[in-house]
Protein backbone atom coordinates (compact mmCIF):
# COMPACT_ATOMS: atom_id res chain seq x y z
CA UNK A 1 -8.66 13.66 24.03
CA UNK A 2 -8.36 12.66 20.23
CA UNK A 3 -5.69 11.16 19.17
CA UNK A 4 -3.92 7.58 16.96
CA UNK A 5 -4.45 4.29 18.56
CA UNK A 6 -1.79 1.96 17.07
CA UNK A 7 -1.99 -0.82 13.96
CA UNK A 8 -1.06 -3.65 13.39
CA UNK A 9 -0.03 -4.57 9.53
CA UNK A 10 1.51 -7.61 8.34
CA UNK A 11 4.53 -7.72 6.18
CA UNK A 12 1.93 -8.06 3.19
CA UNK A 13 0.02 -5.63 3.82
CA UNK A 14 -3.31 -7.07 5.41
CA UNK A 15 -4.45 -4.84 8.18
CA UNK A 16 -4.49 -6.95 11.51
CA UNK A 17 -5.58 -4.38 13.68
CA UNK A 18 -6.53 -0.70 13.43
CA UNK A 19 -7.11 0.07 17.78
CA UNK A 20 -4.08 -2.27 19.07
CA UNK A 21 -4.20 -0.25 22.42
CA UNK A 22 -8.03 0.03 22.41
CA UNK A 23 -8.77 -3.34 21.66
CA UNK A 24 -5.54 -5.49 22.42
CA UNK A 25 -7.56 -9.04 22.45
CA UNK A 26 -7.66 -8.52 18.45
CA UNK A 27 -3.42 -8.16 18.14
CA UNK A 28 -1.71 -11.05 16.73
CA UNK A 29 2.09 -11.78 16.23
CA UNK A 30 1.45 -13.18 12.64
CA UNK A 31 -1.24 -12.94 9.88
CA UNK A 32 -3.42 -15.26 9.94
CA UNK A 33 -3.80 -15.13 6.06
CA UNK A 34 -0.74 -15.29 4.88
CA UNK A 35 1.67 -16.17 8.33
CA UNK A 36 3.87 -13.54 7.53
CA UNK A 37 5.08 -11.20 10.93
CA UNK A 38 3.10 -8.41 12.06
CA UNK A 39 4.26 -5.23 12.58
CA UNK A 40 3.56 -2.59 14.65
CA UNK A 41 5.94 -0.07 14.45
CA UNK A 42 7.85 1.33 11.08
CA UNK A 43 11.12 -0.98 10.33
CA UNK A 44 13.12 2.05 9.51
CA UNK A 45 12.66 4.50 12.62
CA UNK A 46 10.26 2.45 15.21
CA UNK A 47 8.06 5.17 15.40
CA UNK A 48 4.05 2.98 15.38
CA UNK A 49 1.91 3.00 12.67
CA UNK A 50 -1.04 4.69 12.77
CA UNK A 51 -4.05 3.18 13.22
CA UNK A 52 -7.53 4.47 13.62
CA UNK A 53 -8.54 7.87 14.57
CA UNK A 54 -10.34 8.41 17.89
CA UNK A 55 -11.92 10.96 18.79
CA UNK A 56 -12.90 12.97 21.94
CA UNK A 57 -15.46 10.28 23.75
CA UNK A 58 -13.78 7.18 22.31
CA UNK A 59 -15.18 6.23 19.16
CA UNK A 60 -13.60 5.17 16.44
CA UNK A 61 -14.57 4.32 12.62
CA UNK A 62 -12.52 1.53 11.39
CA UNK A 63 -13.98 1.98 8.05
CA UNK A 64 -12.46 5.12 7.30
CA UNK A 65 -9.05 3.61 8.01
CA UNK A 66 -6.60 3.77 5.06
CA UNK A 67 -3.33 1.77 4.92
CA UNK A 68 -0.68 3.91 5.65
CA UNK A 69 2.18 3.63 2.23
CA UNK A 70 4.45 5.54 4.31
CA UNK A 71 5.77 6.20 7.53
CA UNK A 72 4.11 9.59 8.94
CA UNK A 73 7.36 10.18 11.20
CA UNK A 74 10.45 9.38 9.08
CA UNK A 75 8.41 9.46 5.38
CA UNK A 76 10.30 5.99 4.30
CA UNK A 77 7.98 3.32 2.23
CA UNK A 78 6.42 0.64 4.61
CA UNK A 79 7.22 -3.18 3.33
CA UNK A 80 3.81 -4.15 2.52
CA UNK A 81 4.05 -0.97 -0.40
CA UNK A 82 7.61 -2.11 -1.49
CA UNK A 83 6.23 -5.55 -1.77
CA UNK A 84 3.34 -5.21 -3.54
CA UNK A 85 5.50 -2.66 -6.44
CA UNK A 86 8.01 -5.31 -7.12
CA UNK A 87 4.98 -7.74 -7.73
CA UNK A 88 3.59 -5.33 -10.60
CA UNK A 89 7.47 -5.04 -11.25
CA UNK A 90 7.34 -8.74 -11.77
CA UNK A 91 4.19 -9.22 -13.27
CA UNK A 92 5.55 -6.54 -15.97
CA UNK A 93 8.85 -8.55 -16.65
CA UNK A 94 6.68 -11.73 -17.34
CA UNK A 95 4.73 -9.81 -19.93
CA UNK A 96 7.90 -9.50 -21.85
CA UNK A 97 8.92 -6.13 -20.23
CA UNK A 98 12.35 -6.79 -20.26
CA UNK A 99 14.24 -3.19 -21.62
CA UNK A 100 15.49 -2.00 -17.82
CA UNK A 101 14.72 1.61 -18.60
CA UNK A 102 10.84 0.62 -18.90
CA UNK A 103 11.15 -1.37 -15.67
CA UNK A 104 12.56 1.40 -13.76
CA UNK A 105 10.27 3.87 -15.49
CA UNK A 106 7.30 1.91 -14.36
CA UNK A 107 8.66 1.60 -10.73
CA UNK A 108 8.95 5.37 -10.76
CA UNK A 109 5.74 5.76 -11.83
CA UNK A 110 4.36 3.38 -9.31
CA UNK A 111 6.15 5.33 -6.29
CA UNK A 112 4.55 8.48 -7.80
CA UNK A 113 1.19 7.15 -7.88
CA UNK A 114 2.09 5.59 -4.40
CA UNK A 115 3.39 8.73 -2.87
CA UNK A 116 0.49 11.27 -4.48
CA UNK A 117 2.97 13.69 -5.72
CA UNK A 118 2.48 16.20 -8.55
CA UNK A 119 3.70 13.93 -10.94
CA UNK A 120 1.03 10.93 -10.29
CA UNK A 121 -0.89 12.81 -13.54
CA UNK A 122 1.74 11.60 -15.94
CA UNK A 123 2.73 8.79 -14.06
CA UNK A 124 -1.05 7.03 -13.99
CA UNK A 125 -1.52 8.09 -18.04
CA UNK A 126 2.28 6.47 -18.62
CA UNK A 127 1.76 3.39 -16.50
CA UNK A 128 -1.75 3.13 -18.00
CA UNK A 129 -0.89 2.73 -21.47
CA UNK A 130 1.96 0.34 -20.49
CA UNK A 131 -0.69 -1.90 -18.31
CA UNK A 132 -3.11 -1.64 -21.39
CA UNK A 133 -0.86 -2.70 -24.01
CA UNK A 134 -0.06 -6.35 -21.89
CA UNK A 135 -2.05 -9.44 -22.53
CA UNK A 136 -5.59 -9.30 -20.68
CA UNK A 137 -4.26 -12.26 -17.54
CA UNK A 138 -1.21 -9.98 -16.89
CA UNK A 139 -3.14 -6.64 -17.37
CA UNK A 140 -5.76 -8.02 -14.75
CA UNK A 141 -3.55 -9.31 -12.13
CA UNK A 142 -1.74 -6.04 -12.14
CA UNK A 143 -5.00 -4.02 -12.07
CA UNK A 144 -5.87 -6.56 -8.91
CA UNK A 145 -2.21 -5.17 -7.24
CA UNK A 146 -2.78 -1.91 -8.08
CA UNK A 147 -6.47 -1.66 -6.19
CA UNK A 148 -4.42 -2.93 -3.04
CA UNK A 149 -1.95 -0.91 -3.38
CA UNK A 150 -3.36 2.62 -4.36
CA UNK A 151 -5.89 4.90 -2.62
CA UNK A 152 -9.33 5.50 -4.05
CA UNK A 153 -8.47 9.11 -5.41
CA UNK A 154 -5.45 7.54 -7.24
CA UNK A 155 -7.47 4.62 -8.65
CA UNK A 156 -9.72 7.21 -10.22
CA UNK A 157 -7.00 7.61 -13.25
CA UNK A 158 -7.60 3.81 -14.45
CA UNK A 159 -10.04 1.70 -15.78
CA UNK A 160 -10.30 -0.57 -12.79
């Protein structure tokens, strides 16, 4: 029967293990990149994160797997997503970004683009120009974040 094994996601986001019930001689407790804690299940409700899809006779395509920004069960924003906004938060104040409505219209923009809503249009063209008018170090450190942090089809609406 097809169903969601279970992953296994660090606190940073790097993807420990996409089949944690399949294969459960890959699972780890911390990352071994970064030694932050690994998590299995969603902070907010418990509910696990979904790993790979597998289908009727087994298989399984680990490629195809895309890190989850959101719970599927209670819809709240996993750590690894909240983490990696508040660095292009960050990287935005360093660049001199200091008015708080432009902060906070950037981090709306990011959970836009993050949550693929109607709005992620406007919010990739505003964030855009913001990005492009920073100095060329911060502009590419945030571009790095932002191809972490986004899926493919959002990436689409920058020059990456």
């Amino acid at each position: 029967m097809a169903h969601f094994d279970n992953a296994l996601i660090c606190k940073n986001g790097h993807i420990i293990n996409t089949v944690a019930r399949l294969s459960p001689e890959k699972n780890l407790k911390f990352c071994t990149i970064c030694g932050e804690k690994v998590l299995d299940k969603c902070e907010t409700c418990g509910e696990n994160i979904l790993g790979s899809h597998i289908d009727d006779n087994g298989n399984y395509f680990p490629r195809k797997y895309v890190r989850p920004n959101c719970c599927h069960n209670c819809g709240d924003t996993h750590i690894w997503t909240i983490r990696n906004i508040e660095a292009v938060l960050d990287l935005l104040k360093k660049a001199g970004v200091s008015n708080p409505v432009a902060i906070n219209k950037a981090e709306s923009n990011l959970v836009e683009l993050v949550r693929e809503t109607p709005q992620m249009h406007l919010a990739a063209m505003e964030l855009s120009n913001t990005i492009n008018s920073l100095d060329f170090s911060i502009k590419d450190k945030i571009k790095k974040i932002l191809k972490i942090l986004l899926n493919p089809s959002v990436l689409k609406y920058f020059k990456l």
